[in-house]
C-alpha atoms as a PDB file:
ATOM      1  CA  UNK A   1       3.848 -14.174  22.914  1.00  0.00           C
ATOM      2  CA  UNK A   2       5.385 -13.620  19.590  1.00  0.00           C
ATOM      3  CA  UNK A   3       3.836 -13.102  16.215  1.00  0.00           C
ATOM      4  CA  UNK A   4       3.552 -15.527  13.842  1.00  0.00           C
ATOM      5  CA  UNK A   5       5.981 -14.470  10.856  1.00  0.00           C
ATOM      6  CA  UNK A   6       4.220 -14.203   8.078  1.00  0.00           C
ATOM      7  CA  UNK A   7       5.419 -16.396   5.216  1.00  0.00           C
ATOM      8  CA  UNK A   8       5.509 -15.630   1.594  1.00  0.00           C
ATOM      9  CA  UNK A   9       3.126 -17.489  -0.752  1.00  0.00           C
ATOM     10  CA  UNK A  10       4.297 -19.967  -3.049  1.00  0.00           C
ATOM     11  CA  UNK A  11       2.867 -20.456  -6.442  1.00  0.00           C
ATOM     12  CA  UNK A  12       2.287 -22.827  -8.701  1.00  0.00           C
ATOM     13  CA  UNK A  13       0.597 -22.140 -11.839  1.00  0.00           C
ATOM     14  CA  UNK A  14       1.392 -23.860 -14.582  1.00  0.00           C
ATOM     15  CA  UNK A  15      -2.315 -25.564 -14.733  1.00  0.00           C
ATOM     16  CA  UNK A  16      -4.637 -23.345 -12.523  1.00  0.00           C
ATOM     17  CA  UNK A  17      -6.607 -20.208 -13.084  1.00  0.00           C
ATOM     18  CA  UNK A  18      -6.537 -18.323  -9.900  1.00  0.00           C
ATOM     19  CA  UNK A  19      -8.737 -15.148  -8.936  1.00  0.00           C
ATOM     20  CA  UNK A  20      -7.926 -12.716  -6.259  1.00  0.00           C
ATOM     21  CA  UNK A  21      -9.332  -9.680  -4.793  1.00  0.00           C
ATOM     22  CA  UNK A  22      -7.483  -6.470  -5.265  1.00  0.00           C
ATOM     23  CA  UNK A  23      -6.489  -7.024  -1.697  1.00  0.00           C
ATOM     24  CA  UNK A  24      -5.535 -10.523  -2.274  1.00  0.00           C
ATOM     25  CA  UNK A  25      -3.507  -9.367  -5.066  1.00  0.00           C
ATOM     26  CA  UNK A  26      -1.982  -6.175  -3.255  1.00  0.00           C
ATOM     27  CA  UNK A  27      -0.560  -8.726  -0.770  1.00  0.00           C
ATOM     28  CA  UNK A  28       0.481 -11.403  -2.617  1.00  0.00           C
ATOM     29  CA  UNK A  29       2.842  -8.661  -4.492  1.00  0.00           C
ATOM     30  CA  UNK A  30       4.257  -7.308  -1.325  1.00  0.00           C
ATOM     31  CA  UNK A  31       4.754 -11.092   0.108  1.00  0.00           C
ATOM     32  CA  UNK A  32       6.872 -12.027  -3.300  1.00  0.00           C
ATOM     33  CA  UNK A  33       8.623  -8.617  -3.952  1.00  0.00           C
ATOM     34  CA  UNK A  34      11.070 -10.756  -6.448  1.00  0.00           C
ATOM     35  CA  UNK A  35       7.723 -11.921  -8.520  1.00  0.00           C
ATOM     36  CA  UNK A  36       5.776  -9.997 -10.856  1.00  0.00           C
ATOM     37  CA  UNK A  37       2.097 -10.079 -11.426  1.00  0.00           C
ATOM     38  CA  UNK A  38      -0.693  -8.458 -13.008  1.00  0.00           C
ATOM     39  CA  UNK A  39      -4.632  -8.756 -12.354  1.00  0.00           C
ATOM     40  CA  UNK A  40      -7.232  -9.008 -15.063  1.00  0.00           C
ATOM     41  CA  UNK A  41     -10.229  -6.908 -14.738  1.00  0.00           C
ATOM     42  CA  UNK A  42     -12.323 -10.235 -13.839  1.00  0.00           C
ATOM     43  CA  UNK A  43      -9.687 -10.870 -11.297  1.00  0.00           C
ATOM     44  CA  UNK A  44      -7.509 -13.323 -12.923  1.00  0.00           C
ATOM     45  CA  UNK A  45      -3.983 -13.458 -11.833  1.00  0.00           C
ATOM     46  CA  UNK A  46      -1.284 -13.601 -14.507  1.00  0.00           C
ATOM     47  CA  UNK A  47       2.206 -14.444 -13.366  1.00  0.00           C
ATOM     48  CA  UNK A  48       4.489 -12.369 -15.124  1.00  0.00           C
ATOM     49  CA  UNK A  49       7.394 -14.319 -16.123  1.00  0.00           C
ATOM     50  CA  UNK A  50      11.253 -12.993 -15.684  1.00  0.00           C
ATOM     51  CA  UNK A  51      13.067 -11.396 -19.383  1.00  0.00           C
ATOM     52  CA  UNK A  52      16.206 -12.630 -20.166  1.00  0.00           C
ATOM     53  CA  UNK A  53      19.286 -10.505 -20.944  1.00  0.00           C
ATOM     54  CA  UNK A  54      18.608  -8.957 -24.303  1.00  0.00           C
ATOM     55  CA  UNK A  55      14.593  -8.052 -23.509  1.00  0.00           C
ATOM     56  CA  UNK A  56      15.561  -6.555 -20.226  1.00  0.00           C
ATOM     57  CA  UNK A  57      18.916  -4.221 -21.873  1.00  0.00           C
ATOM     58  CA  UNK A  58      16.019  -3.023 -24.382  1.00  0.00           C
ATOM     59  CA  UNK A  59      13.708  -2.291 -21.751  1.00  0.00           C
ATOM     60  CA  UNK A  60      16.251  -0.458 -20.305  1.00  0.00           C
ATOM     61  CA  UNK A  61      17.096   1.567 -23.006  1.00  0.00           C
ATOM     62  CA  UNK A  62      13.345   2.575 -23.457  1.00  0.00           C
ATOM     63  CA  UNK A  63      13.919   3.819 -19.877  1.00  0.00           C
ATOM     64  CA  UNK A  64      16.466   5.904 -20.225  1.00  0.00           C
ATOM     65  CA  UNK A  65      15.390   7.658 -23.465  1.00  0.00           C
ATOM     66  CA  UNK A  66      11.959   8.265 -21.875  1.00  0.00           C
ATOM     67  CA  UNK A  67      13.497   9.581 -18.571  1.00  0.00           C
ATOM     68  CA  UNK A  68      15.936  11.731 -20.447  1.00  0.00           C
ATOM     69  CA  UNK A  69      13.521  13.479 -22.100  1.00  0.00           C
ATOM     70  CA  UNK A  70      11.298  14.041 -18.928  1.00  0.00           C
ATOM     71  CA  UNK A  71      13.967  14.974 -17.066  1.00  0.00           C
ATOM     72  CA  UNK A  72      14.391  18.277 -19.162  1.00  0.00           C
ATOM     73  CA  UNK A  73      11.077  19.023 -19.403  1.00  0.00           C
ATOM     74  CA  UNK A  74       9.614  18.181 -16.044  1.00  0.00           C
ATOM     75  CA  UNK A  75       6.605  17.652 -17.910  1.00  0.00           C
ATOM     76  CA  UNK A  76       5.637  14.019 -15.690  1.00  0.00           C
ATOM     77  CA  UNK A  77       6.597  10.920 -14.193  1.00  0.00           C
ATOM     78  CA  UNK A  78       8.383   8.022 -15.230  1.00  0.00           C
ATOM     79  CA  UNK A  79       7.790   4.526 -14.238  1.00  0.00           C
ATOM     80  CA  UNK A  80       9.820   1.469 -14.316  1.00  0.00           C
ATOM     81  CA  UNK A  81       7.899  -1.922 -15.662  1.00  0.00           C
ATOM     82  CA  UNK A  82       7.632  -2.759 -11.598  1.00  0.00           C
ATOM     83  CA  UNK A  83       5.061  -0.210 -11.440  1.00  0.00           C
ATOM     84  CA  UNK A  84       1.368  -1.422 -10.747  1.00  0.00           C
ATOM     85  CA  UNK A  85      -1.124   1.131 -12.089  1.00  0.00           C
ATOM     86  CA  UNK A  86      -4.807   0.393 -11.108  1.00  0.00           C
ATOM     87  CA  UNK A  87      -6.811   0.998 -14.310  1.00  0.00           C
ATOM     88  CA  UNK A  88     -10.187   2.297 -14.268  1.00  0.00           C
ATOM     89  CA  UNK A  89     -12.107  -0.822 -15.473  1.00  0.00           C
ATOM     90  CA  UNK A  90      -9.995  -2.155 -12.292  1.00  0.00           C
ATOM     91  CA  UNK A  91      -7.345  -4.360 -14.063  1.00  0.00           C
ATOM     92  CA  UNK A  92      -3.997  -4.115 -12.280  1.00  0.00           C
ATOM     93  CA  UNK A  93      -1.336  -3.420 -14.891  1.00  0.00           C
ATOM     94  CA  UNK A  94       2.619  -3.033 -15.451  1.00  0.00           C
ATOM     95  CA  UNK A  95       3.820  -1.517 -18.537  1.00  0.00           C
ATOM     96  CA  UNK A  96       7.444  -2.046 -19.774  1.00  0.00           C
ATOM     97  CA  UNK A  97       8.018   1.772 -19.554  1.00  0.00           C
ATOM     98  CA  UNK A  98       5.416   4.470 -18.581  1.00  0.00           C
ATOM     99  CA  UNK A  99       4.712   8.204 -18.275  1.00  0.00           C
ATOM    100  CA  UNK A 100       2.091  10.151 -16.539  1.00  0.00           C
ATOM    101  CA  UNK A 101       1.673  14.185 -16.721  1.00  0.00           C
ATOM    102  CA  UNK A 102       2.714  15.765 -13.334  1.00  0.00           C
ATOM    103  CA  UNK A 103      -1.120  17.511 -13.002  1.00  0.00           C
ATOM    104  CA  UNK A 104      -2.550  14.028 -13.070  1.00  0.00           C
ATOM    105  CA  UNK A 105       0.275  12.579 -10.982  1.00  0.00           C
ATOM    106  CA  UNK A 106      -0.358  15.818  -8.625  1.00  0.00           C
ATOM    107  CA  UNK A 107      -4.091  15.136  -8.161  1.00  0.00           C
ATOM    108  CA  UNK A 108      -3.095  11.980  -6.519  1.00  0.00           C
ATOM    109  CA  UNK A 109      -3.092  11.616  -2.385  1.00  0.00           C
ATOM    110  CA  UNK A 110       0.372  10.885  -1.025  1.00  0.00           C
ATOM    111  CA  UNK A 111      -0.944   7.292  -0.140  1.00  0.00           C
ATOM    112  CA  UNK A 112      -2.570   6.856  -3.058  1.00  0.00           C
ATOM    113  CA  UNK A 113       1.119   7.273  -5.054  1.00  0.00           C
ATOM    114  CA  UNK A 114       2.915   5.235  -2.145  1.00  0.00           C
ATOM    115  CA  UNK A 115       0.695   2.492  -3.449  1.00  0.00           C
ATOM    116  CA  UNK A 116      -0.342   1.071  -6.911  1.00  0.00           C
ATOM    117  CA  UNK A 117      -1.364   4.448  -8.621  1.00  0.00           C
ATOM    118  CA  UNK A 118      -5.100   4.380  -9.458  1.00  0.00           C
ATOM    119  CA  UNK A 119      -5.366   5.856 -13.037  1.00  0.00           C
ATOM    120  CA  UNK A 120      -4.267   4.752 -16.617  1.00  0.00           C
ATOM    121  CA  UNK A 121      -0.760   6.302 -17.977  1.00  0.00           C
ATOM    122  CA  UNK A 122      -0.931   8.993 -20.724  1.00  0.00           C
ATOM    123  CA  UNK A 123       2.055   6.682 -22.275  1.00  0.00           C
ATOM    124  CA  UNK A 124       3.142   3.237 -22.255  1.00  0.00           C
ATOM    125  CA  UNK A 125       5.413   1.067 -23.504  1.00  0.00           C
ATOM    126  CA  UNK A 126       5.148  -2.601 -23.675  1.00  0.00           C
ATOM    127  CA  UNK A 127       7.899  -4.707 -25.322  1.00  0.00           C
ATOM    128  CA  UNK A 128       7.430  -8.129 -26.488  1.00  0.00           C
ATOM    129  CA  UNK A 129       9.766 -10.527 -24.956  1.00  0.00           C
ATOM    130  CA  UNK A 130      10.999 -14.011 -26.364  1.00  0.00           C
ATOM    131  CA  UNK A 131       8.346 -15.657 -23.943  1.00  0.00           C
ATOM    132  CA  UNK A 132       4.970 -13.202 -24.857  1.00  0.00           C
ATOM    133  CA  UNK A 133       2.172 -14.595 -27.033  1.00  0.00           C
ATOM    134  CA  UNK A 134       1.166 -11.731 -29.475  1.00  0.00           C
ATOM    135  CA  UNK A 135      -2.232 -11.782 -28.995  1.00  0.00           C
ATOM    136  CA  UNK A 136      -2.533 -11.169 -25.069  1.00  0.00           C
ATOM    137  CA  UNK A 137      -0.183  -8.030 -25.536  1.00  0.00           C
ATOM    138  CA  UNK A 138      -2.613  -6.767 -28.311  1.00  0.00           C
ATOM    139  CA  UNK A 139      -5.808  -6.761 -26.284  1.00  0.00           C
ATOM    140  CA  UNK A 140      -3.589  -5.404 -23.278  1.00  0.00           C
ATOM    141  CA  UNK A 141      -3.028  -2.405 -25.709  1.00  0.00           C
ATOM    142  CA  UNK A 142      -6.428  -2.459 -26.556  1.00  0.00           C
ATOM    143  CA  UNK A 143      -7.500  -2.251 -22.465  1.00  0.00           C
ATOM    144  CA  UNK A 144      -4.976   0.507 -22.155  1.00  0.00           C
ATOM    145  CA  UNK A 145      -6.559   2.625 -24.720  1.00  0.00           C
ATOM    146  CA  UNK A 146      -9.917   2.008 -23.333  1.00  0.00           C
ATOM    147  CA  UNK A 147      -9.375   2.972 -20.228  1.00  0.00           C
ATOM    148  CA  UNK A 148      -7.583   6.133 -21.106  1.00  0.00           C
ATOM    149  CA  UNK A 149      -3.934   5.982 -21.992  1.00  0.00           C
ATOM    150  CA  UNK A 150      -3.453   8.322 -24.617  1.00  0.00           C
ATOM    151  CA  UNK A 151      -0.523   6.720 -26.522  1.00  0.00           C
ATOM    152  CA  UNK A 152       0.712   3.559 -26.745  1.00  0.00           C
ATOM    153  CA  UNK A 153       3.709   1.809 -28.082  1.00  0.00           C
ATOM    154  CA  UNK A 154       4.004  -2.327 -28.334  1.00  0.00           C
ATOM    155  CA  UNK A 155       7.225  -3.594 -30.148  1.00  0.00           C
ATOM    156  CA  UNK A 156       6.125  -6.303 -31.643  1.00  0.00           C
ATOM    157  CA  UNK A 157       9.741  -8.196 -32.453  1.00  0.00           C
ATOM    158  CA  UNK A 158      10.832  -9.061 -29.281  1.00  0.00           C
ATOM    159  CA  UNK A 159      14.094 -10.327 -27.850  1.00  0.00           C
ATOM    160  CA  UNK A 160      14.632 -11.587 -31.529  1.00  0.00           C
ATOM    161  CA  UNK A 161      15.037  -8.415 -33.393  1.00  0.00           C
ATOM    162  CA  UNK A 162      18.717  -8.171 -34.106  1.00  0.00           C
ATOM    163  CA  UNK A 163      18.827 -12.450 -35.568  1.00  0.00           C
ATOM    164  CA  UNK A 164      15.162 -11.633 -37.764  1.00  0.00           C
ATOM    165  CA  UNK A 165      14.700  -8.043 -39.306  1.00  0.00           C
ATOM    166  CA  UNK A 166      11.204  -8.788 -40.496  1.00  0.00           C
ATOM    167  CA  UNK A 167       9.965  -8.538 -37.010  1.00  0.00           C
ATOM    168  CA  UNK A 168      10.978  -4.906 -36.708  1.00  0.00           C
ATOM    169  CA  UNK A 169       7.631  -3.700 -36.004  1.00  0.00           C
ATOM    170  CA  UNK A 170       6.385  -1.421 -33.666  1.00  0.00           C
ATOM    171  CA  UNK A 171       2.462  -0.662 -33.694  1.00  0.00           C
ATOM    172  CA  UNK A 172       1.053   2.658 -32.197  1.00  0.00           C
ATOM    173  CA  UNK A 173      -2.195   2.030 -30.261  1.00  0.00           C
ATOM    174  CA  UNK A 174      -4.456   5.904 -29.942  1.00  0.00           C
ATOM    175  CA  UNK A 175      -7.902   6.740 -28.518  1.00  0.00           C
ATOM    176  CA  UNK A 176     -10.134   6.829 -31.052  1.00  0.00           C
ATOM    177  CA  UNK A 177      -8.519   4.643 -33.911  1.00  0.00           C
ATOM    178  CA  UNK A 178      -7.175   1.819 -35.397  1.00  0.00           C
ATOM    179  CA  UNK A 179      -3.990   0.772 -34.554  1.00  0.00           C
ATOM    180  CA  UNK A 180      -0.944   1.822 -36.996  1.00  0.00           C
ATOM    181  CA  UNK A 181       1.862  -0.565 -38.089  1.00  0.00           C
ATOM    182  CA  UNK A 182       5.204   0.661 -39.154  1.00  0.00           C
ATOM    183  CA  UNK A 183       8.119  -1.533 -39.911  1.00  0.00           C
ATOM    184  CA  UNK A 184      11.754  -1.390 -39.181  1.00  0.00           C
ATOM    185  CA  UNK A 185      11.178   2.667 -37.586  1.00  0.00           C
ATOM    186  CA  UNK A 186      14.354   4.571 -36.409  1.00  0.00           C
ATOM    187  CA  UNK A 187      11.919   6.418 -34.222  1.00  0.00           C
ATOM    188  CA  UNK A 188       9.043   6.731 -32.677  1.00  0.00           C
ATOM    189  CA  UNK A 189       7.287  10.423 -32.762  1.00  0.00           C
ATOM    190  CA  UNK A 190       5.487  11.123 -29.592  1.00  0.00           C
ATOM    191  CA  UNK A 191       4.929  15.020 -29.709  1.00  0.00           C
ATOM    192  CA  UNK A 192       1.522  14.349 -29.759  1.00  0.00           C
ATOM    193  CA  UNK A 193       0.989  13.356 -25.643  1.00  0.00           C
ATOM    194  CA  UNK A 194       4.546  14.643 -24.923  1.00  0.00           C
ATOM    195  CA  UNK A 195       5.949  18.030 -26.386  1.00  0.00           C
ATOM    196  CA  UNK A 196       8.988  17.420 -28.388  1.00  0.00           C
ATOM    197  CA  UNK A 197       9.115  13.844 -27.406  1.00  0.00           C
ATOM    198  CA  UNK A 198      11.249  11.667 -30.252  1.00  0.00           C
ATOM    199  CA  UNK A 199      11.818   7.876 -29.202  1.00  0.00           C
ATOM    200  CA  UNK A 200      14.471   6.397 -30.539  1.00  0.00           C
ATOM    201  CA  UNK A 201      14.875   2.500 -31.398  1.00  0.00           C
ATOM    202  CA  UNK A 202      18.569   2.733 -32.492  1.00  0.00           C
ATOM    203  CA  UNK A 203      19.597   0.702 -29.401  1.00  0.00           C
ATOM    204  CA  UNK A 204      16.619  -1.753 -30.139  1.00  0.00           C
ATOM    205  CA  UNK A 205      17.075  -2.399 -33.815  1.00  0.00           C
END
């Protein structure tokens, strides 16, 4: 007798809430590989919509700079924005760009990093696209920071921050403080979690 294939799930969610178990949710992402989603600590599921061509060449840049660096230091590891860490107030999470220092990425179990890592990032990046509402990425920066990521970068302008200059903001979430605003930065200094560690935003701006 053959097994039933298993088929993956649709979704439709323009007008639904759904919650999920972190099992539920653990499937559901290996079932739609070509989706993205992320879990709320009170199990909500949040389809992550898809970036269009200028958002995702950003995000890419981010990348590289960050995995430059780390590849001459060996300090960490870098993550893509198809990462899933599980965060300690047990919200699942993808960041647009993240790093994690190689003693805490060492302390994991070799299943534990096959799967969706179970700590916060010391850094992450998120990037507003043109379809992101301000106000959830701000209290995802907020979550990050209280669950332990050390420093955290949201660019606020988005996909239109070449056409309107005024959005040129990036705002620099720590443990411990208020977040800081600067406008229009050339770079981003982020010695402070990661020796000698200068972002830049030349590509971005």
């Amino acid at each position: 007798m053959q097994a039933l294939e298993t088929q993956p799930l649709l979704l439709d969610v323009r007008s639904i809430t759904l919650r999920v178990t972190h099992e539920e949710f653990e499937k559901l992402c290996q079932d739609n590989p070509e989706r993205s989603f992320e879990l709320t600590a009170s199990g909500e599921l949040i389809v992550m919509p898809p970036v269009g061509g200028e958002s995702g060449s950003y995000e890419s840049e981010l990348g590289i700079d960050l995995g430059n660096w780390n590849r001459q230091t060996r300090l960490g590891k870098t993550f893509s924005s198809s990462t899933v860490f599980v965060l300690p107030n047990g919200a699942q999470r993808s960041p647009d760009a993240a790093w994690v220092e190689l003693s805490r990425w060492e302390a994991l179990t070799p299943e534990q990093r096959k799967k969706f890592p179970p700590l916060a990032p010391d850094f992450v990046i998120e990037l507003r696209s043109a379809t992101d509402r301000l106000s959830p990425l701000r209290e995802k920066m907020e979550e990050y920071k209280a669950n332990g990521v050390r420093l955290g970068l949201l660019i606020v302008g988005g996909a239109s921050l070449k056409e309107n200059p005024q959005n040129r903001q990036v705002e620099i979430y720590r443990p411990g403080r208020e977040p800081e605003s600067l406008t229009s930065p050339t770079s981003i200094d982020c010695s402070e979690v990661m020796p000698d560690f200068i972002l830049s935003l030349s590509e971005i701006w």
